[in-house]
PDB file of N, CA and C in Angstrom:
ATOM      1  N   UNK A   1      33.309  -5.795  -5.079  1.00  0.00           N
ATOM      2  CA  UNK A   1      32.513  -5.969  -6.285  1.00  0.00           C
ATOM      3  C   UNK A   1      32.173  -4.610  -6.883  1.00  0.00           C
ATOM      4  N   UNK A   2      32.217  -4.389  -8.534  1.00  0.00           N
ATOM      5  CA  UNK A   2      32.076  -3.156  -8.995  1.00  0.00           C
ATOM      6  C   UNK A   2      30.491  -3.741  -9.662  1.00  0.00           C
ATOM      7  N   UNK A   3      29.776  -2.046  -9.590  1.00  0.00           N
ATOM      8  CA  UNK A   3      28.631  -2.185 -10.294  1.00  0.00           C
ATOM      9  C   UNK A   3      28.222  -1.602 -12.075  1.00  0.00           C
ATOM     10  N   UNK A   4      27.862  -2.672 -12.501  1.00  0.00           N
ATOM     11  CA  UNK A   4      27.818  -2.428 -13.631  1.00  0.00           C
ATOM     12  C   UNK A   4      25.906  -1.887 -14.120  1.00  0.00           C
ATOM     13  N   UNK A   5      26.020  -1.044 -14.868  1.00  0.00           N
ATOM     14  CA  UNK A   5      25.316  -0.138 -15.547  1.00  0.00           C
ATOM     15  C   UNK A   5      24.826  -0.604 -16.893  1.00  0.00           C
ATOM     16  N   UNK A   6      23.685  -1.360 -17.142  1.00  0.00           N
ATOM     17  CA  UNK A   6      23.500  -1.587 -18.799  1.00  0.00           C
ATOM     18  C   UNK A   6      21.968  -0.856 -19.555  1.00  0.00           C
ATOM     19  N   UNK A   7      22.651  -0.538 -20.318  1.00  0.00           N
ATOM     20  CA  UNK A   7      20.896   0.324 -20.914  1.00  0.00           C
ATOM     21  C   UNK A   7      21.368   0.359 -21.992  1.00  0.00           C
ATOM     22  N   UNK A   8      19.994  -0.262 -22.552  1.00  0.00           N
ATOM     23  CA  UNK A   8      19.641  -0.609 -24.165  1.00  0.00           C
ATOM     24  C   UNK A   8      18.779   0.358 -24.748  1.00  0.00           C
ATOM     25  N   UNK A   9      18.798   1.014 -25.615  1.00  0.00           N
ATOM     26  CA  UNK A   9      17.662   2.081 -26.129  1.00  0.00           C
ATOM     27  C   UNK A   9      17.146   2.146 -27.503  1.00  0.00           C
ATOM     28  N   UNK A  10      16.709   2.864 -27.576  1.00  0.00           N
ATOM     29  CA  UNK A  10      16.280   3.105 -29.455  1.00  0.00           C
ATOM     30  C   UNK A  10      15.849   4.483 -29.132  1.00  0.00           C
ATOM     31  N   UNK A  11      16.706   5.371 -30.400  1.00  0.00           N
ATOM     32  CA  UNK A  11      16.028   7.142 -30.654  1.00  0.00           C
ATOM     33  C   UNK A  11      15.162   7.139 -31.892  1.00  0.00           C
ATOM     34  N   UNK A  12      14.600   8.374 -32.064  1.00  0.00           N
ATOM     35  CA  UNK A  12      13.507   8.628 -32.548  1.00  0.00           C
ATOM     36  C   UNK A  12      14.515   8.524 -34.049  1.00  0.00           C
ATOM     37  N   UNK A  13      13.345   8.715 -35.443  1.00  0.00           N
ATOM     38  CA  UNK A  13      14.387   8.933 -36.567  1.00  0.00           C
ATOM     39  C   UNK A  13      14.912  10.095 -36.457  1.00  0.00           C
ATOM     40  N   UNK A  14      16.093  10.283 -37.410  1.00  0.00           N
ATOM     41  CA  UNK A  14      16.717  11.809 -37.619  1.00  0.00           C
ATOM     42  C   UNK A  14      17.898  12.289 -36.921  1.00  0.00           C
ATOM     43  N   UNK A  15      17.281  11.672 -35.261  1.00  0.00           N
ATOM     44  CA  UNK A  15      18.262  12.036 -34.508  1.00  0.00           C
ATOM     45  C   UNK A  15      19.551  11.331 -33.655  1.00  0.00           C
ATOM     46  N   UNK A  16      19.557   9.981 -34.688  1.00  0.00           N
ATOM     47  CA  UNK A  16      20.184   9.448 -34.064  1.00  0.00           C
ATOM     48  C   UNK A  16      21.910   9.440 -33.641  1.00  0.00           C
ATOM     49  N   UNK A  17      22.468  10.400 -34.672  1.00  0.00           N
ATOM     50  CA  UNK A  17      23.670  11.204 -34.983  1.00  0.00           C
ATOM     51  C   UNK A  17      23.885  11.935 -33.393  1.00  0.00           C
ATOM     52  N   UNK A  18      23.061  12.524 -33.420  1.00  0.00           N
ATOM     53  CA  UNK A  18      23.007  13.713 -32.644  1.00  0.00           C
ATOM     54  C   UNK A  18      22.877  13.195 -31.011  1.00  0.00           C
ATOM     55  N   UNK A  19      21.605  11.675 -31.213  1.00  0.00           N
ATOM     56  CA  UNK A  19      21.620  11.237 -29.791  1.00  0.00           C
ATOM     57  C   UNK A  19      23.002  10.365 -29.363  1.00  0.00           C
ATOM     58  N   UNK A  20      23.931   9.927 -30.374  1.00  0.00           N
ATOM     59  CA  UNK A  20      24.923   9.119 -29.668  1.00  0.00           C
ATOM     60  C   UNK A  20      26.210  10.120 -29.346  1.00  0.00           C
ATOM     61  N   UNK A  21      26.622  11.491 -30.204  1.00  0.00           N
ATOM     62  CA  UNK A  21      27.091  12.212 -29.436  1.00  0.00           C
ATOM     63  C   UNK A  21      26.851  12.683 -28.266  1.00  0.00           C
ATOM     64  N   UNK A  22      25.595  12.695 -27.726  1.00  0.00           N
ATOM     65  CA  UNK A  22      25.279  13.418 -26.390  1.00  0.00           C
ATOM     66  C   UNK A  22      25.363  12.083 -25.567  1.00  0.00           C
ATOM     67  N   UNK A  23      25.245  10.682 -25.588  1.00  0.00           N
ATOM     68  CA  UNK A  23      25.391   9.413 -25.141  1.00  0.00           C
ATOM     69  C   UNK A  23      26.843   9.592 -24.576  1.00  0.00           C
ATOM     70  N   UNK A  24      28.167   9.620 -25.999  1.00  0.00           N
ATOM     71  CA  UNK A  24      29.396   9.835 -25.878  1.00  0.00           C
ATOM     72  C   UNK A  24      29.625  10.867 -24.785  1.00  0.00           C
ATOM     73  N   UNK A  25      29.205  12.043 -24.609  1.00  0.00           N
ATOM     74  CA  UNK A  25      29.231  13.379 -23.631  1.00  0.00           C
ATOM     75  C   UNK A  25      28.959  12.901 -22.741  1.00  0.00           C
ATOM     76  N   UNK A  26      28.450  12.009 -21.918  1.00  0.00           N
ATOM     77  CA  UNK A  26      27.770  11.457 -20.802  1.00  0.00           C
ATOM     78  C   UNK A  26      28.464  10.379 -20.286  1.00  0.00           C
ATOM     79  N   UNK A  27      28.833   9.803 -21.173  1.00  0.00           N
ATOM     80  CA  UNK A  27      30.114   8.539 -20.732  1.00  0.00           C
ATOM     81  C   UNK A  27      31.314   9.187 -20.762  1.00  0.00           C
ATOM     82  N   UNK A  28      31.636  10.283 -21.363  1.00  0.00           N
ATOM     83  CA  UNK A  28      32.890  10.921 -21.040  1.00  0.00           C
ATOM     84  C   UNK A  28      33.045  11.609 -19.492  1.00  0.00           C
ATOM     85  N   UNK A  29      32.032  12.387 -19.482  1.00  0.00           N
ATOM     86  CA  UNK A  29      31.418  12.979 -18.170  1.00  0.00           C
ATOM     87  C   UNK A  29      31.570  11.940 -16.991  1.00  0.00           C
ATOM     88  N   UNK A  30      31.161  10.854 -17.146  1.00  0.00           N
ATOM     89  CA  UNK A  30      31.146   9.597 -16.489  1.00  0.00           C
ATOM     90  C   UNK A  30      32.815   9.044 -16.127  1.00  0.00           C
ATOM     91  N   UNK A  31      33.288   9.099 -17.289  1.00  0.00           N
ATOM     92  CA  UNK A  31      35.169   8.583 -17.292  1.00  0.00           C
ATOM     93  C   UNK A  31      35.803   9.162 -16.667  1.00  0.00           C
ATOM     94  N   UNK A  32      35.736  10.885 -16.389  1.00  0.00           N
ATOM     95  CA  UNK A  32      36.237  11.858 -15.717  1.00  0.00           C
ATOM     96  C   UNK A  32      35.667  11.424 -13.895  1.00  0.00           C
ATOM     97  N   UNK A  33      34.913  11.019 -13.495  1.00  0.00           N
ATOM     98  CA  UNK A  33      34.932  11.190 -12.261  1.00  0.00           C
ATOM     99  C   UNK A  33      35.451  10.014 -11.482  1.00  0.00           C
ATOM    100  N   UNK A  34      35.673  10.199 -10.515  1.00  0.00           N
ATOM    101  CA  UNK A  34      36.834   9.035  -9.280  1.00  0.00           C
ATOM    102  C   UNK A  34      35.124   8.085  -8.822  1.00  0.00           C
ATOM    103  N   UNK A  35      35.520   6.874  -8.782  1.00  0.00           N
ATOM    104  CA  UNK A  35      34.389   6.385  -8.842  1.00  0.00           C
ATOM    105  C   UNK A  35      33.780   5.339  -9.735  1.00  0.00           C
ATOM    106  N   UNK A  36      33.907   6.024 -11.266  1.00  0.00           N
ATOM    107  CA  UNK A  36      33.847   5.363 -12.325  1.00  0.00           C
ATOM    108  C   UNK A  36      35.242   4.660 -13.089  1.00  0.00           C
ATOM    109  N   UNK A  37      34.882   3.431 -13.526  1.00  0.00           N
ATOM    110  CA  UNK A  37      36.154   2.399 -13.841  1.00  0.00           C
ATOM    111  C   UNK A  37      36.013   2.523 -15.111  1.00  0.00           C
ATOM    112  N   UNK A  38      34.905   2.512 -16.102  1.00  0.00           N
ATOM    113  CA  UNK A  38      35.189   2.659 -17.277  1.00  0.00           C
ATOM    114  C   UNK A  38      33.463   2.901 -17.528  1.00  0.00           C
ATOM    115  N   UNK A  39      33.774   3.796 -19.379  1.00  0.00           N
ATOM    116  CA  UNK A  39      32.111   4.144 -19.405  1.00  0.00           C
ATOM    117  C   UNK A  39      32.157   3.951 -21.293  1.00  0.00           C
ATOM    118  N   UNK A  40      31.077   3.558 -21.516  1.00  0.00           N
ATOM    119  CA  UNK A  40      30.975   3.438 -23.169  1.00  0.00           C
ATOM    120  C   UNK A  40      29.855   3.723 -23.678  1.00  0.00           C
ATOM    121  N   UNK A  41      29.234   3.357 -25.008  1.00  0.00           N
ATOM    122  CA  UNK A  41      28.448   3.664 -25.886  1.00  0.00           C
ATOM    123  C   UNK A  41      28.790   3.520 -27.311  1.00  0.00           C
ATOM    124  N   UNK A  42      27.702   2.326 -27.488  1.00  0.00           N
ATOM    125  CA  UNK A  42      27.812   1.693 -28.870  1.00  0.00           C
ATOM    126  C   UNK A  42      26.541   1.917 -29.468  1.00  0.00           C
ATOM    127  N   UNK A  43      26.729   1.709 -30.752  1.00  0.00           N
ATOM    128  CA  UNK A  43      25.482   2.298 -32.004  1.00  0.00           C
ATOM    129  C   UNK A  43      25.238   0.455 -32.383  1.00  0.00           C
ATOM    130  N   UNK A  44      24.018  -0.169 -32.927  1.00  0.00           N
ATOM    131  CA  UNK A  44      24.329  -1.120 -33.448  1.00  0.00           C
ATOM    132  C   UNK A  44      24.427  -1.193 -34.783  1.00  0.00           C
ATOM    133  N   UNK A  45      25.518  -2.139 -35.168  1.00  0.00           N
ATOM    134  CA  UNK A  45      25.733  -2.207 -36.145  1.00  0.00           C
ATOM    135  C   UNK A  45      25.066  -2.716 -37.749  1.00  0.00           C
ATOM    136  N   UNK A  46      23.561  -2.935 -37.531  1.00  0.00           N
ATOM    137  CA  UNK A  46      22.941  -3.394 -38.140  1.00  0.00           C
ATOM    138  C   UNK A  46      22.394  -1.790 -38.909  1.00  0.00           C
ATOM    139  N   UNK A  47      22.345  -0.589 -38.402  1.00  0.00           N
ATOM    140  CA  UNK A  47      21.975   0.007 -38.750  1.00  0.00           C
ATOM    141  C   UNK A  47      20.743   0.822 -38.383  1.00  0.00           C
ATOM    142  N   UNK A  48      20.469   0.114 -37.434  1.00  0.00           N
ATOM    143  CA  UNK A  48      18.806   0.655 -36.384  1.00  0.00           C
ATOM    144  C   UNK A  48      19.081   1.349 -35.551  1.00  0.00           C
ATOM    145  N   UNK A  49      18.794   2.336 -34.956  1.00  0.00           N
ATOM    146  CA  UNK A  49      19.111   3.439 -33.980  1.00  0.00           C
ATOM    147  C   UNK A  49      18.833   2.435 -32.624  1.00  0.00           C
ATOM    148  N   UNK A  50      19.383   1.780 -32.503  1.00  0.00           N
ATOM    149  CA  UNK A  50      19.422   0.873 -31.425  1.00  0.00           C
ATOM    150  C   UNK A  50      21.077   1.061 -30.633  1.00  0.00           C
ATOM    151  N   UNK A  51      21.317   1.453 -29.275  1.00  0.00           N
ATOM    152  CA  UNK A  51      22.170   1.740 -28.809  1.00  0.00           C
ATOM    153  C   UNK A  51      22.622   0.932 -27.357  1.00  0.00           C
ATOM    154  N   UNK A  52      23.638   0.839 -27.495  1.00  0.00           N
ATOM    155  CA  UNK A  52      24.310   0.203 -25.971  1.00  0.00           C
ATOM    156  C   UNK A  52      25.251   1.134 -25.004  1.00  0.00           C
ATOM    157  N   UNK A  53      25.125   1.252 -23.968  1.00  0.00           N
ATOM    158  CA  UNK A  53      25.995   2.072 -23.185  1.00  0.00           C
ATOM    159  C   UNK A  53      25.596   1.426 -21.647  1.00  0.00           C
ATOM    160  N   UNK A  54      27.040   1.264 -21.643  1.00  0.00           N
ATOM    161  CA  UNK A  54      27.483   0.622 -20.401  1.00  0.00           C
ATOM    162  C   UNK A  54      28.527   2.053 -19.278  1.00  0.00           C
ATOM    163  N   UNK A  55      28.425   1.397 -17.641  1.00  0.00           N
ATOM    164  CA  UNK A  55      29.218   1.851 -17.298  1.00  0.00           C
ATOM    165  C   UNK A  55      29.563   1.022 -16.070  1.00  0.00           C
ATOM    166  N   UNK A  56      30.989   1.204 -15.673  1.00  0.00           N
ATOM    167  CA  UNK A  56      31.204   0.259 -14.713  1.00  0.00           C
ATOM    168  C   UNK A  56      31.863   0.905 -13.288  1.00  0.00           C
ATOM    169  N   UNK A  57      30.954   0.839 -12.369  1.00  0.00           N
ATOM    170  CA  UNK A  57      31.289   1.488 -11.169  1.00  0.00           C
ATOM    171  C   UNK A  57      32.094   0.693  -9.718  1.00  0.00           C
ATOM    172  N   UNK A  58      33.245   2.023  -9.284  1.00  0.00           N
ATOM    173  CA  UNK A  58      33.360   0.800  -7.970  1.00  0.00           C
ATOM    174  C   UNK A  58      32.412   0.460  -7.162  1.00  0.00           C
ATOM    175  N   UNK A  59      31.322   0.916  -6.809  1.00  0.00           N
ATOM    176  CA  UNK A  59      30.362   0.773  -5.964  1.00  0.00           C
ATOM    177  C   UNK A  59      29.130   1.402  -6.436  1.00  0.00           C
ATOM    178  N   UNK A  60      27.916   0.937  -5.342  1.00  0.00           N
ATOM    179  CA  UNK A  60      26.271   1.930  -5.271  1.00  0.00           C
ATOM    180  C   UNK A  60      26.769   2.853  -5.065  1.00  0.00           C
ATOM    181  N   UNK A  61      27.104   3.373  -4.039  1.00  0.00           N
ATOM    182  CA  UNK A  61      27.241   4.746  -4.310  1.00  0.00           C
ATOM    183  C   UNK A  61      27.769   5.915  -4.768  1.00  0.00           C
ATOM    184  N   UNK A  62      28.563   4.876  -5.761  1.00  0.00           N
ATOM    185  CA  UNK A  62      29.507   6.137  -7.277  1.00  0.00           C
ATOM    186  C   UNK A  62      28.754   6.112  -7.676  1.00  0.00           C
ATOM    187  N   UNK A  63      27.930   5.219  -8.198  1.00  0.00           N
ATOM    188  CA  UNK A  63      26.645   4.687  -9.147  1.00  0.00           C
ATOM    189  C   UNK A  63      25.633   6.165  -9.248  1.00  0.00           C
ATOM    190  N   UNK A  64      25.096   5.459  -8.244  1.00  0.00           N
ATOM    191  CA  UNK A  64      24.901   7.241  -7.594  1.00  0.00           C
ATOM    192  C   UNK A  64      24.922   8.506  -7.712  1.00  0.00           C
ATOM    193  N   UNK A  65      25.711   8.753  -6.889  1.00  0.00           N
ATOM    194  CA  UNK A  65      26.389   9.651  -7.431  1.00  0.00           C
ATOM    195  C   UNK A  65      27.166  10.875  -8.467  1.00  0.00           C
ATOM    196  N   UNK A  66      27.441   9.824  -9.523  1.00  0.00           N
ATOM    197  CA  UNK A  66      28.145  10.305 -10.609  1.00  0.00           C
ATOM    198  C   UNK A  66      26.715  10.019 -11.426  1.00  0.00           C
ATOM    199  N   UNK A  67      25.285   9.517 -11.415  1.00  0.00           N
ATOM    200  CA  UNK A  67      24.396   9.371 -12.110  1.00  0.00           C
ATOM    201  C   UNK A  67      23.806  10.578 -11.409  1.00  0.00           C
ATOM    202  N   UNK A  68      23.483  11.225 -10.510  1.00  0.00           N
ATOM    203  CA  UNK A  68      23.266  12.187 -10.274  1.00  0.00           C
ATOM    204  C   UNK A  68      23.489  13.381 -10.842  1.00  0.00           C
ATOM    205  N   UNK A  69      25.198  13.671 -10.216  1.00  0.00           N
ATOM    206  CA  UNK A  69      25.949  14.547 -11.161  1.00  0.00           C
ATOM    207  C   UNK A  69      25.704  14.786 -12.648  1.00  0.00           C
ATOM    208  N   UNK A  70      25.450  13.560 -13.539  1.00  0.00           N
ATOM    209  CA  UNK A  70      25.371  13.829 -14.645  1.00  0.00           C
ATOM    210  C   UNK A  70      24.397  14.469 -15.476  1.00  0.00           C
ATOM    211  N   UNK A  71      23.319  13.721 -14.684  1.00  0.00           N
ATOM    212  CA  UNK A  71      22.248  14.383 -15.213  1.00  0.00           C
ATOM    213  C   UNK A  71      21.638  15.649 -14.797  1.00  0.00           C
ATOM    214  N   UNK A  72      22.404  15.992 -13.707  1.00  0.00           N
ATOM    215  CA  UNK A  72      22.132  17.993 -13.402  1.00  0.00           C
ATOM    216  C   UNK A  72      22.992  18.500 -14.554  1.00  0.00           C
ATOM    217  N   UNK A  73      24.160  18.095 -14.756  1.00  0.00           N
ATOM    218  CA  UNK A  73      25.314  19.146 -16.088  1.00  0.00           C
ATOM    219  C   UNK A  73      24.839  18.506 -16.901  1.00  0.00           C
ATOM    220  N   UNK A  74      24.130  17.631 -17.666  1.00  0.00           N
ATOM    221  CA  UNK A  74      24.203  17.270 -18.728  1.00  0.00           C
ATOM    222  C   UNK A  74      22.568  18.108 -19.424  1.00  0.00           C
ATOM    223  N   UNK A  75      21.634  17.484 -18.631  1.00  0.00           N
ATOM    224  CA  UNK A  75      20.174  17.654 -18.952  1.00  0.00           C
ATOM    225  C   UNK A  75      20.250  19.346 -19.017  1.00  0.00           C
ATOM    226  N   UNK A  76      20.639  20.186 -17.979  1.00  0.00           N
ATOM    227  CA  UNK A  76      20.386  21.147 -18.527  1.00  0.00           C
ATOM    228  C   UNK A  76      21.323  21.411 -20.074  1.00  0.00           C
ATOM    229  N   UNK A  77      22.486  21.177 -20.324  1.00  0.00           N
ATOM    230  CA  UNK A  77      22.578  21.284 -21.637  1.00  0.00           C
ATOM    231  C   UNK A  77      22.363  20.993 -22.543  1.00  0.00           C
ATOM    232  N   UNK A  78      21.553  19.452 -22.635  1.00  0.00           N
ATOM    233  CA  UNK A  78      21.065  19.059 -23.667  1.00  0.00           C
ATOM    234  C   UNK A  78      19.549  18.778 -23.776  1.00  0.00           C
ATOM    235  N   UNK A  79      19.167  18.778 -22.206  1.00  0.00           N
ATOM    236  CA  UNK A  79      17.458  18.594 -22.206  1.00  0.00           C
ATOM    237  C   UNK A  79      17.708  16.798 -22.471  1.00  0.00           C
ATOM    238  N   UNK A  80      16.927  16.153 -21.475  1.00  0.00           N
ATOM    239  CA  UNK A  80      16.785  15.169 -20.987  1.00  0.00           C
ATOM    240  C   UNK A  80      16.927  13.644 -22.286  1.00  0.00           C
ATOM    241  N   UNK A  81      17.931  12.922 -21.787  1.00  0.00           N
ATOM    242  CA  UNK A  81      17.734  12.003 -23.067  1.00  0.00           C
ATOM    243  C   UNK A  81      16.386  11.197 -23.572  1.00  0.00           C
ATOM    244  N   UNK A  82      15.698  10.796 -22.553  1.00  0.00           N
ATOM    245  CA  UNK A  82      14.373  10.323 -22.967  1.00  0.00           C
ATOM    246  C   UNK A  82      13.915  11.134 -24.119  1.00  0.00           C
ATOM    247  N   UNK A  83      13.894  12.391 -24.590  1.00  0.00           N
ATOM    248  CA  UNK A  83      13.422  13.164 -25.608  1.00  0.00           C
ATOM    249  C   UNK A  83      13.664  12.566 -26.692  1.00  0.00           C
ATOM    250  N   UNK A  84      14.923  12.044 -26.574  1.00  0.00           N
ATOM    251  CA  UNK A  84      15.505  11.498 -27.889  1.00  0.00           C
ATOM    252  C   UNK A  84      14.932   9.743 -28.118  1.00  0.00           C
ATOM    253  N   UNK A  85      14.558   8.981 -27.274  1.00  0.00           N
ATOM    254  CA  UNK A  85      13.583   7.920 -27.245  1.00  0.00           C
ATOM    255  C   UNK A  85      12.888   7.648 -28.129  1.00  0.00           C
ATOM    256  N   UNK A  86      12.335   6.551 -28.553  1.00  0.00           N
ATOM    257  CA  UNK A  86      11.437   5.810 -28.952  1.00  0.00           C
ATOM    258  C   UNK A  86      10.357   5.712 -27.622  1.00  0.00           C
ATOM    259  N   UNK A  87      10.683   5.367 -26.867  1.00  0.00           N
ATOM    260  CA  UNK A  87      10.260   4.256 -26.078  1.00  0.00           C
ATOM    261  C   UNK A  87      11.409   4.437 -24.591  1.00  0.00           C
ATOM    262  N   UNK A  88      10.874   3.506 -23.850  1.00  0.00           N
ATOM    263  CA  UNK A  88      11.178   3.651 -22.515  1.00  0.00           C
ATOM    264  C   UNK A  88      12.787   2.493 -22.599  1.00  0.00           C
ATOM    265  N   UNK A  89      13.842   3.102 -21.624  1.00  0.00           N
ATOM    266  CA  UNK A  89      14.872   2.409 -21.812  1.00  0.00           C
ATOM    267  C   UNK A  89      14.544   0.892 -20.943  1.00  0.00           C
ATOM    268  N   UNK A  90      15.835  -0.350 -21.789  1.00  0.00           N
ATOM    269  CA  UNK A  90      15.668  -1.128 -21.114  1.00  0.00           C
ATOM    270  C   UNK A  90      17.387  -0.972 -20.004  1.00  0.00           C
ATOM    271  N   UNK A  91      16.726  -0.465 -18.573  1.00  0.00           N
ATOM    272  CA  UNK A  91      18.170  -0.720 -17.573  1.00  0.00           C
ATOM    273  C   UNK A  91      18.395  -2.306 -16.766  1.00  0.00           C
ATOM    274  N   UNK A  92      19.514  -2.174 -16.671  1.00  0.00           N
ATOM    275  CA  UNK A  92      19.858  -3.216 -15.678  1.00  0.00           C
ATOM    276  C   UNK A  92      21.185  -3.348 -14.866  1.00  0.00           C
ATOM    277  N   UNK A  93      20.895  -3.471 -13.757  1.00  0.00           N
ATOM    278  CA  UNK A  93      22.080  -3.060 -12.608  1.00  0.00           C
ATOM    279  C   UNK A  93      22.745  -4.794 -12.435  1.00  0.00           C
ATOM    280  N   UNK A  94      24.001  -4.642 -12.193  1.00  0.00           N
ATOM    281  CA  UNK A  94      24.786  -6.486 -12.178  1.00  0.00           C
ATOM    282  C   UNK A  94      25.869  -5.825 -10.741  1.00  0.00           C
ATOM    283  N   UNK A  95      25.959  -6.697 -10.119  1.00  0.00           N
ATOM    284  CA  UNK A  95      27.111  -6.547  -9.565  1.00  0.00           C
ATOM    285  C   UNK A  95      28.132  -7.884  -9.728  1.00  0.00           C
ATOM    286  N   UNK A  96      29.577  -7.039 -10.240  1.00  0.00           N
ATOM    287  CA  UNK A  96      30.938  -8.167 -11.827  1.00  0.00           C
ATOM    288  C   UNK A  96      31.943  -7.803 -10.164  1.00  0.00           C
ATOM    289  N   UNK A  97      32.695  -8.859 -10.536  1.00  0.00           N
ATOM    290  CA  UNK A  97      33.957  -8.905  -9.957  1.00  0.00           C
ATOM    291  C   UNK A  97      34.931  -7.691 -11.056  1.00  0.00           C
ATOM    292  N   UNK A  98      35.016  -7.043 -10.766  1.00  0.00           N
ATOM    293  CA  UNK A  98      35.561  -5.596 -11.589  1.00  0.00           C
ATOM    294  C   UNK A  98      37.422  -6.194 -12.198  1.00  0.00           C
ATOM    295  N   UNK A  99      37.758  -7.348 -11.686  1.00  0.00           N
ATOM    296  CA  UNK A  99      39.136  -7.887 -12.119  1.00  0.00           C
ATOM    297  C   UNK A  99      38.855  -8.453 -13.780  1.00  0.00           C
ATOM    298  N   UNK A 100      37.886  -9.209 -13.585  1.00  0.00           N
ATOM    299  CA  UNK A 100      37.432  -9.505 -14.973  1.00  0.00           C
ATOM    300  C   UNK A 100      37.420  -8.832 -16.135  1.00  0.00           C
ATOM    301  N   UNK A 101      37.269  -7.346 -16.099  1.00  0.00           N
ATOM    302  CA  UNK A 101      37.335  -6.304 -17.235  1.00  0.00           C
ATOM    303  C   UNK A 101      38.952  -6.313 -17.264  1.00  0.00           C
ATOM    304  N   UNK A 102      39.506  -6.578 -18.285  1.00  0.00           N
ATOM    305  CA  UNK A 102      40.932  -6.187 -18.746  1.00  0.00           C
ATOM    306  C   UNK A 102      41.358  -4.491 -18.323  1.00  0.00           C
ATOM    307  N   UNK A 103      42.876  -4.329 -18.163  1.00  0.00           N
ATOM    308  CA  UNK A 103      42.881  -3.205 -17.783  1.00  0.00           C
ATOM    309  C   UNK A 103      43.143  -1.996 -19.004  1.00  0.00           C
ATOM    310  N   UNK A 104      42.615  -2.518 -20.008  1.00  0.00           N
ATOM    311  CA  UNK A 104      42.313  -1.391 -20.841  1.00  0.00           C
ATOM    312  C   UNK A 104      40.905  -0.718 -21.436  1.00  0.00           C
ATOM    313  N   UNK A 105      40.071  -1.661 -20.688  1.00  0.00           N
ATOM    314  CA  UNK A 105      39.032  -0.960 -20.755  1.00  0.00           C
ATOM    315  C   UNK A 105      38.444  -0.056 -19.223  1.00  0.00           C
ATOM    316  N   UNK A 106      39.954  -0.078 -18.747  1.00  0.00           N
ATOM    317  CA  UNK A 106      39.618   0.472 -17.147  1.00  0.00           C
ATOM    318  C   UNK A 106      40.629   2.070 -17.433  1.00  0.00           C
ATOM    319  N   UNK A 107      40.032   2.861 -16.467  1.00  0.00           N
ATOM    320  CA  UNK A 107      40.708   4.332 -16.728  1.00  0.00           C
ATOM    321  C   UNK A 107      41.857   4.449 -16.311  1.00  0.00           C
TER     322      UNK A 107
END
């Protein structure tokens, strides 16, 4: 079973340009390591700085891991995403039969 990663957010005004590139940097960061099956980040389309980013892991402890990793290289370069917040994220951890994702949304 792979573990899946869901967090829903909202950024402050102004910056919301700026917060889904550094979102994108983080799921890329995420795509690059052995571990991770696939990583994303969506804007919604209504127009509200309301954001989706998923990631889908073989296990807890890529999960882990590569959430670790990221946020030592990332935060120091960009300073912590909560900054960019409204409000506190909504997370939620699933564990998916990882066959179910088609293999093009897999690396």
């Amino acid at each position: 079973m792979a573990w899946l990663e869901t967090v829903v957010c909202s950024s402050k005004k102004k910056v919301d340009a700026r917060f889904l590139r550094i979102l994108n940097a983080h799921q890329e960061l995420k795509r690059r390591q052995d571990g991770c099956i696939a990583a994303w980040a969506a804007r919604s389309v209504d127009g509200q700085p309301l954001f989706l980013v998923q990631s889908l892991y073989r296990s807890r402890k890529s999960l882990q891991e590569i959430s670790k990793l990221v946020s030592i290289k990332m935060d120091s370069k960009y300073g912590s995403l909560e900054s960019f917040m409204v409000g506190p994220p909504l997370v939620g951890i699933f564990e998916v039969d990882e066959d179910e994702f088609p293999k093009q949304f897999q690396n």
